[in-house]
C-alpha atoms as a PDB file:
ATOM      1  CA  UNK A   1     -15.263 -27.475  -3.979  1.00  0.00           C
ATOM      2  CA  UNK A   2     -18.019 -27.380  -1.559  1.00  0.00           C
ATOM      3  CA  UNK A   3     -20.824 -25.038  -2.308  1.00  0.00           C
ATOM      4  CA  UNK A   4     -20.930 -23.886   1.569  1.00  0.00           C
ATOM      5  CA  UNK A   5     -17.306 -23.055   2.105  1.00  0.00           C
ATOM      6  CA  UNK A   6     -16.353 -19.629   2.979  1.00  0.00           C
ATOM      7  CA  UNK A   7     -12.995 -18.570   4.153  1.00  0.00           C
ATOM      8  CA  UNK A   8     -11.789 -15.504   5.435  1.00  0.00           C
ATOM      9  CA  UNK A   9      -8.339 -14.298   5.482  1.00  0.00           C
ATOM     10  CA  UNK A  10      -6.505 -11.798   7.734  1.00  0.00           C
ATOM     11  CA  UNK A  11      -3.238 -10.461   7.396  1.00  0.00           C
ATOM     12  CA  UNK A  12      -1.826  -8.331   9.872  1.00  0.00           C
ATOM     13  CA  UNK A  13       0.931  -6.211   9.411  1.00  0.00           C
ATOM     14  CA  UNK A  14       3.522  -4.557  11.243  1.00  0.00           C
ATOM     15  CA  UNK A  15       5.133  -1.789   9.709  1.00  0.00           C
ATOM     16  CA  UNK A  16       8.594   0.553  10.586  1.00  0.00           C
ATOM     17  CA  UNK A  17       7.768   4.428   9.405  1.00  0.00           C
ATOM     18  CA  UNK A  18      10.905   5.520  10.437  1.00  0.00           C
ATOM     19  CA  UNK A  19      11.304   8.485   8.085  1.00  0.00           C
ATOM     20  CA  UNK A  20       8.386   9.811   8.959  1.00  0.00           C
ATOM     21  CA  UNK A  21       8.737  12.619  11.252  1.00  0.00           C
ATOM     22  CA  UNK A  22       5.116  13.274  12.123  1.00  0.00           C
ATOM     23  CA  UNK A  23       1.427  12.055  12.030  1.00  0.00           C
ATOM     24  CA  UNK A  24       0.999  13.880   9.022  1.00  0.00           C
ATOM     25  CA  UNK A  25       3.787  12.478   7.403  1.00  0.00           C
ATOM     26  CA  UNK A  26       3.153   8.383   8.586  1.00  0.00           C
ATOM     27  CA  UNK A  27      -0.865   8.735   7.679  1.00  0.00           C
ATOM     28  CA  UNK A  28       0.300  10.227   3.753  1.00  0.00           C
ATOM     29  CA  UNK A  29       2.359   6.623   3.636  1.00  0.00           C
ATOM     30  CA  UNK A  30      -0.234   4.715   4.601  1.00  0.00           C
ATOM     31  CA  UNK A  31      -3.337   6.472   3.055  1.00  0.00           C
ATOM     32  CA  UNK A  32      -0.994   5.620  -0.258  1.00  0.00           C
ATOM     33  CA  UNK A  33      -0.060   2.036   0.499  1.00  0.00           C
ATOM     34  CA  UNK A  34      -3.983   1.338   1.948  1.00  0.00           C
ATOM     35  CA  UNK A  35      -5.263   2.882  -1.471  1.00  0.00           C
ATOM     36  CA  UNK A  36      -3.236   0.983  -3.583  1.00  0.00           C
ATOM     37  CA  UNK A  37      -4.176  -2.154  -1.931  1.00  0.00           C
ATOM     38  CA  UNK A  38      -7.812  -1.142  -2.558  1.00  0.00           C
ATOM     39  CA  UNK A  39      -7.557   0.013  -5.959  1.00  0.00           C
ATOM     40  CA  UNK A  40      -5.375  -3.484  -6.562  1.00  0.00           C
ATOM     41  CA  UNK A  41      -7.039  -6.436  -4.985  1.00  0.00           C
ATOM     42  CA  UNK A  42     -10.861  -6.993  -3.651  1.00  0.00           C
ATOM     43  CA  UNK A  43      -9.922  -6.432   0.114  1.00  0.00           C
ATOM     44  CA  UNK A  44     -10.672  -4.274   2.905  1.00  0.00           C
ATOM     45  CA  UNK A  45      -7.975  -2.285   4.514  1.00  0.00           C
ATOM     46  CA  UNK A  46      -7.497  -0.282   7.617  1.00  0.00           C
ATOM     47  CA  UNK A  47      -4.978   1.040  10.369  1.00  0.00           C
ATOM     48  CA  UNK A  48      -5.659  -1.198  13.386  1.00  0.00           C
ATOM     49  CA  UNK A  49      -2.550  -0.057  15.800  1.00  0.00           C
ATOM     50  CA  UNK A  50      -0.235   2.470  16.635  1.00  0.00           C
ATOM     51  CA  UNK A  51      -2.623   5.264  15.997  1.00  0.00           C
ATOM     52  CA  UNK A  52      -0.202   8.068  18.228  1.00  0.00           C
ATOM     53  CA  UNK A  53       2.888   6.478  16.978  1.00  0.00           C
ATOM     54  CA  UNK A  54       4.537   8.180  14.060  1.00  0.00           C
ATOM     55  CA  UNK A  55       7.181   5.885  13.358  1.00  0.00           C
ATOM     56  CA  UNK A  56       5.231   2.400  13.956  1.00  0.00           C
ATOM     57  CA  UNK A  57       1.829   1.183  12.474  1.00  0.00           C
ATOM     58  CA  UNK A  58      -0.377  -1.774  11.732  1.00  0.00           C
ATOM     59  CA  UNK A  59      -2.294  -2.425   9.404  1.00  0.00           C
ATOM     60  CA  UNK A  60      -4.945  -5.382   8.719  1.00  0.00           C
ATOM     61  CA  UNK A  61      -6.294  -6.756   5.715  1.00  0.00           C
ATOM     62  CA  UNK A  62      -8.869  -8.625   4.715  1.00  0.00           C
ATOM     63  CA  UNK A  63     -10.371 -10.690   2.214  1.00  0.00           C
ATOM     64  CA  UNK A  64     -13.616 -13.489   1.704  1.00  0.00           C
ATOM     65  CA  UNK A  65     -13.964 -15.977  -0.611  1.00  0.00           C
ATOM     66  CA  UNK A  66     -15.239 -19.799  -1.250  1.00  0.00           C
ATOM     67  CA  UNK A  67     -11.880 -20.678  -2.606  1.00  0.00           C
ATOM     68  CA  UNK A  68      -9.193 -20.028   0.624  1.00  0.00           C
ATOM     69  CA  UNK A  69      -6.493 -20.659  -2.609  1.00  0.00           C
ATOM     70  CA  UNK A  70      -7.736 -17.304  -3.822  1.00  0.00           C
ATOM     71  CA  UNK A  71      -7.991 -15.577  -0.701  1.00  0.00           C
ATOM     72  CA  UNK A  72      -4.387 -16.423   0.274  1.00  0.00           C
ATOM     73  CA  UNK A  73      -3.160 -15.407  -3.132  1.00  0.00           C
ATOM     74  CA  UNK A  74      -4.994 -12.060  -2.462  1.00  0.00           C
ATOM     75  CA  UNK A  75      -3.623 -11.652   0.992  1.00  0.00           C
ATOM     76  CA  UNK A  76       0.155 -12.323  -0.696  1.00  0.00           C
ATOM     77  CA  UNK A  77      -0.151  -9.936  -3.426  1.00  0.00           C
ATOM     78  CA  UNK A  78      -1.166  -7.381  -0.076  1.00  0.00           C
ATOM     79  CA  UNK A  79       2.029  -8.067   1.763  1.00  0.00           C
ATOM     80  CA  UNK A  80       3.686  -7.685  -1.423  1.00  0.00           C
ATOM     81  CA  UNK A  81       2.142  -4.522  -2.662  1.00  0.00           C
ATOM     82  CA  UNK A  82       3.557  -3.472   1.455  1.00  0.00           C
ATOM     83  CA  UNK A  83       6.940  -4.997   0.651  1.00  0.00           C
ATOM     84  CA  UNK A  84       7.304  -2.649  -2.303  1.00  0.00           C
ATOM     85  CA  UNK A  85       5.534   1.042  -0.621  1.00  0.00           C
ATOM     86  CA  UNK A  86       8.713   3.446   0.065  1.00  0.00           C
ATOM     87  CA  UNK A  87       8.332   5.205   3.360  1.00  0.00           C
ATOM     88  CA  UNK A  88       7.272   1.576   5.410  1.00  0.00           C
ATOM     89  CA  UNK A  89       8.982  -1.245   6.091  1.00  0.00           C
ATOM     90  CA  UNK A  90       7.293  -4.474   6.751  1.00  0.00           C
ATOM     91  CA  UNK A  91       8.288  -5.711  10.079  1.00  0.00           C
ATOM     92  CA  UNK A  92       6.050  -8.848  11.091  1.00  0.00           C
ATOM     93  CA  UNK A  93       3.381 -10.154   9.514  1.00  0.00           C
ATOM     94  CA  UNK A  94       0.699 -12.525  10.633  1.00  0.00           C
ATOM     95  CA  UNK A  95      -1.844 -14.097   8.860  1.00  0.00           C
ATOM     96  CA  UNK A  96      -5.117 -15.926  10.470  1.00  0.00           C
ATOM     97  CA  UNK A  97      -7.998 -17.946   8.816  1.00  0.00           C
ATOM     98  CA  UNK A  98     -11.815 -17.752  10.367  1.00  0.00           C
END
């Protein structure tokens, strides 16, 4: 592995709230899916899209490391931790190296 190396991963989701009948309602689902994700892996989380929206969002996640096999293992265990949150529903997904 070369000492220099540093890759960053970013996965963007798209996510379906469609139960949620407010802004109150989609921002409890996502401050609990964004916390998790937190609490869970060593990556940095936030709502990137869809702000007004109530029954749409997006969310992007991040993570750096000098091994981009860890960092993409990180970013999978993300969109699986989404996969699995009641309330959202993963629509697309996109993930970019830098």
């Amino acid at each position: 592995m070369d000492e220099g190396r540093l890759y960053l991963g970013l996965l963007t989701l798209d996510l379906a709230t469609r139960a949620c009948t407010s802004l109150k309602e989609k921002r409890r689902v996502l401050k609990g899916l964004i916390d998790r994700m937190k609490a869970r892996l060593d990556v940095s989380v936030a709502e990137v899209g869809f702000q007004d929206a109530h029954q749409r969002a997006r969310i992007a996640v991040a993570c750096v490391g000098s091994d981009r096999g860890y960092v993409e293992r990180t970013l999978q265990r993300a969109m699986g931790i989404a996969e699995g949150r009641d309330g959202a529903e993963v629509c697309q997904w996109r993930m970019e190296w830098r």
